[in-house]
N, C-alpha and C. Protein backbone atom coordinates (compact mmCIF):
# COMPACT_ATOMS: atom_id res chain seq x y z
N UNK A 1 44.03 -7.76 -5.33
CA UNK A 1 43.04 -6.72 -5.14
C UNK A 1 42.35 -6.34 -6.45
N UNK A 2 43.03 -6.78 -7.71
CA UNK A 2 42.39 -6.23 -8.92
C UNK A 2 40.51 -6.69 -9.17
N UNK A 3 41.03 -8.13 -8.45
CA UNK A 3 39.73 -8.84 -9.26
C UNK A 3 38.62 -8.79 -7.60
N UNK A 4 39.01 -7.83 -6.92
CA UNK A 4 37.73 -7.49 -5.62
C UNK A 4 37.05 -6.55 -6.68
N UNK A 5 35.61 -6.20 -6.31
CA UNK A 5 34.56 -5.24 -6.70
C UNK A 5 35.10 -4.24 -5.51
N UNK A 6 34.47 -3.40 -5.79
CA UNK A 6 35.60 -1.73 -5.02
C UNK A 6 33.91 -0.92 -5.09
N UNK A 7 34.26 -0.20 -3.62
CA UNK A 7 33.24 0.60 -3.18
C UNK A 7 34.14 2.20 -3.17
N UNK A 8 33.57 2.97 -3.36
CA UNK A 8 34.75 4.31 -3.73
C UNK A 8 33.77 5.35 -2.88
N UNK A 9 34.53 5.38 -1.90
CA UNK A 9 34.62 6.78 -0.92
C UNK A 9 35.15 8.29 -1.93
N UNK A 10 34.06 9.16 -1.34
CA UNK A 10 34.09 10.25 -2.34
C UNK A 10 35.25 11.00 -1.32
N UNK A 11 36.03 12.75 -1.88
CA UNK A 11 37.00 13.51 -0.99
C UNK A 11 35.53 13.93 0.32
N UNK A 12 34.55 14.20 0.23
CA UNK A 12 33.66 14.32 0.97
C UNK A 12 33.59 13.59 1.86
N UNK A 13 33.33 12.42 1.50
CA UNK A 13 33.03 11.35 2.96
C UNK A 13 33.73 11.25 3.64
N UNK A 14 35.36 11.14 2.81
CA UNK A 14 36.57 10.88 3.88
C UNK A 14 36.85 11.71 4.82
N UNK A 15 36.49 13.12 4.65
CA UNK A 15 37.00 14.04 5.31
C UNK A 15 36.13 14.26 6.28
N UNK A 16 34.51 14.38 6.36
CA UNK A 16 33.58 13.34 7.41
C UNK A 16 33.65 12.65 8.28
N UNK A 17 34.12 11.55 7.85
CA UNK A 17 34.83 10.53 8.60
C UNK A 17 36.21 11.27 9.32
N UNK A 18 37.07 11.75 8.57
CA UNK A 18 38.07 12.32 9.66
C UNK A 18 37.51 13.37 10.63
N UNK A 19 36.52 13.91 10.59
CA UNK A 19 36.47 15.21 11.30
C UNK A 19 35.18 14.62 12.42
N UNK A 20 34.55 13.54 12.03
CA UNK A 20 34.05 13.10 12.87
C UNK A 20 34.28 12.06 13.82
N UNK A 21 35.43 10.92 13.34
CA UNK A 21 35.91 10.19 13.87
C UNK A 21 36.72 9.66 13.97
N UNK A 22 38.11 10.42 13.37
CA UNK A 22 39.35 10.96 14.29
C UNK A 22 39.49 12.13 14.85
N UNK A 23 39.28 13.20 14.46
CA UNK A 23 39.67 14.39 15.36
C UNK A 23 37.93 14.66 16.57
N UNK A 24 37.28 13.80 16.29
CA UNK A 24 36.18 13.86 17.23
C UNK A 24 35.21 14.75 17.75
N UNK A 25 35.10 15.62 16.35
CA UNK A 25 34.22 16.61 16.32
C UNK A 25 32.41 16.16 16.51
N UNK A 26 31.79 17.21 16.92
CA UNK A 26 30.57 16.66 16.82
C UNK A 26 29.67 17.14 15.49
N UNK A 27 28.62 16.73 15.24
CA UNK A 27 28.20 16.98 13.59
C UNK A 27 28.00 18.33 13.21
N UNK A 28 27.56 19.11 14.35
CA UNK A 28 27.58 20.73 14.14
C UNK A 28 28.70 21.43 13.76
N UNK A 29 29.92 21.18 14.48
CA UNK A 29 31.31 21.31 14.38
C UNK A 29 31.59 20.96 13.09
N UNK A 30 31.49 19.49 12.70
CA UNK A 30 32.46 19.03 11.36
C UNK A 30 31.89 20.20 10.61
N UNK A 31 30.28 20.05 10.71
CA UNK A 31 29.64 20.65 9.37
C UNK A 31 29.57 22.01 8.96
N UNK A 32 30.57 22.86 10.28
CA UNK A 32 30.83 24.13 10.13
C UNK A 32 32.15 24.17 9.30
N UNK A 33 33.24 23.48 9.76
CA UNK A 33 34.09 23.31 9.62
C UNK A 33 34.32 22.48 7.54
N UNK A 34 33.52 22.15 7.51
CA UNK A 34 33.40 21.91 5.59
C UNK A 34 32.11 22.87 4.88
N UNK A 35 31.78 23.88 5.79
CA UNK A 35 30.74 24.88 5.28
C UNK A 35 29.69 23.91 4.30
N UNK A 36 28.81 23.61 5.47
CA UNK A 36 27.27 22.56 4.63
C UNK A 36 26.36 22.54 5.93
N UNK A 37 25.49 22.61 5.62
CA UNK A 37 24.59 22.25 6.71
C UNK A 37 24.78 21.28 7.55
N UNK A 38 24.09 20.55 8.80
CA UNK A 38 24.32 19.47 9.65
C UNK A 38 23.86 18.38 8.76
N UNK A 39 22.43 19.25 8.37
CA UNK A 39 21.80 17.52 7.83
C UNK A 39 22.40 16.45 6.41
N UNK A 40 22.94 18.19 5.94
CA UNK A 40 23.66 17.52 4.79
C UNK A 40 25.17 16.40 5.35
N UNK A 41 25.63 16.96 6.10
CA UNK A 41 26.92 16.03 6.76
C UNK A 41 26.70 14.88 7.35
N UNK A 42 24.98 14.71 7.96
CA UNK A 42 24.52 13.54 8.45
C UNK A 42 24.38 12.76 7.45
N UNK A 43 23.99 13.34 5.99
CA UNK A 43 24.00 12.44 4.94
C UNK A 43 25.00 11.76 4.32
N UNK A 44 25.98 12.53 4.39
CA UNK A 44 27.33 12.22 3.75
C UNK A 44 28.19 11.04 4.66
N UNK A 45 28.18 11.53 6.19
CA UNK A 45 28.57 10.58 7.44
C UNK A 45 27.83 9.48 6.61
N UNK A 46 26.35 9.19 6.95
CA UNK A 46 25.93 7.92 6.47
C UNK A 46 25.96 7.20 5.07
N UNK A 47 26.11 8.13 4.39
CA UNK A 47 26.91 7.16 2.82
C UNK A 47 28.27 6.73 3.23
N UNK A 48 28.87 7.52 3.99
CA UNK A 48 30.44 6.79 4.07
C UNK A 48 30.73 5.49 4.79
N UNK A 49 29.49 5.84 6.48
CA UNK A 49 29.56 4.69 6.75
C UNK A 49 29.07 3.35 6.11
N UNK A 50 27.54 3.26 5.10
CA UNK A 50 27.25 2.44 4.31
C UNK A 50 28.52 1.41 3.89
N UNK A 51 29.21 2.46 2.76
CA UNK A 51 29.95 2.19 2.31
C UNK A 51 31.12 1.25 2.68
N UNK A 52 31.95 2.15 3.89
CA UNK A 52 32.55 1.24 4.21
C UNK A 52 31.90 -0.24 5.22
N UNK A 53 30.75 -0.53 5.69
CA UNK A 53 30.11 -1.61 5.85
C UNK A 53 30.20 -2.38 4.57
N UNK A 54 29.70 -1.47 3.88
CA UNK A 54 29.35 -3.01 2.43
C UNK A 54 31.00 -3.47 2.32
N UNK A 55 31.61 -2.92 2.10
CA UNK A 55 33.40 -3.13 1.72
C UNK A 55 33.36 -4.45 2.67
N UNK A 56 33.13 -4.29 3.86
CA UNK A 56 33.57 -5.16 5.20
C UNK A 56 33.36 -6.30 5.20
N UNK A 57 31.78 -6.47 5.24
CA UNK A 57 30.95 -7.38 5.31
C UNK A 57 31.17 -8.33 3.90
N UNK A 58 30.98 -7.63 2.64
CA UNK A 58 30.95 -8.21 1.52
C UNK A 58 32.38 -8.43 0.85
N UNK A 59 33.92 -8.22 1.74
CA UNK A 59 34.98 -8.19 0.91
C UNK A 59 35.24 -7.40 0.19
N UNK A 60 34.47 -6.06 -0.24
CA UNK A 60 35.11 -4.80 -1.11
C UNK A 60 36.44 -4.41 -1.34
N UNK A 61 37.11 -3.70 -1.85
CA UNK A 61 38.18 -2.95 -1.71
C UNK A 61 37.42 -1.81 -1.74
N UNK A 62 38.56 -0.95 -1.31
CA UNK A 62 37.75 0.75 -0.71
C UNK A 62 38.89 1.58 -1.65
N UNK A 63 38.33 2.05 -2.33
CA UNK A 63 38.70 3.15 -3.60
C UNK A 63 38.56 4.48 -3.01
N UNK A 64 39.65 5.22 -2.55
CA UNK A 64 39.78 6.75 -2.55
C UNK A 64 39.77 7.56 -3.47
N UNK A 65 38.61 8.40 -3.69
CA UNK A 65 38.74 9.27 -5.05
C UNK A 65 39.71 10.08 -4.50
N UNK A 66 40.18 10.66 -5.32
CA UNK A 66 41.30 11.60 -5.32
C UNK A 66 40.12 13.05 -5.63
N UNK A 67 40.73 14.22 -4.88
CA UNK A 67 40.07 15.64 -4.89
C UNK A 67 40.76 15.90 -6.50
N UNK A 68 39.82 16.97 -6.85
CA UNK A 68 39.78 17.45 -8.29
C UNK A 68 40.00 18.56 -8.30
């Protein structure tokens, strides 16, 4: 895994991704629920999904930032 190029999911996206598609909230919901607007969470949803596409498609490793 050292020598893959790595795509790095921010604590933001991941938690996006969990609130939208494991616990199966809808975008109004998540985005109450991490206090941000919808559109901003629609943005963040779609960098994460990007992200993990490019990983997929292109062989990435997927880098979890760690919260600060």
């Amino acid at each position: 895994m050292r020598m893959l190029k790595e795509v790095v999911l921010l604590p933001d996206e991941l938690e996006a991704i969990k609130l939208h598609d494991i616990d199966g909230l809808e975008q109004i919901e998540s985005s109450r629920k991490m206090r941000i607007s919808q559109s901003t969470f629609a943005r963040i949803l779609d960098s994460a999904y990007k992200k993990m596409v490019e990983a997929i498609i292109k062989g990435k490793a997927i880098k979890i930032e760690k919260k600060q």
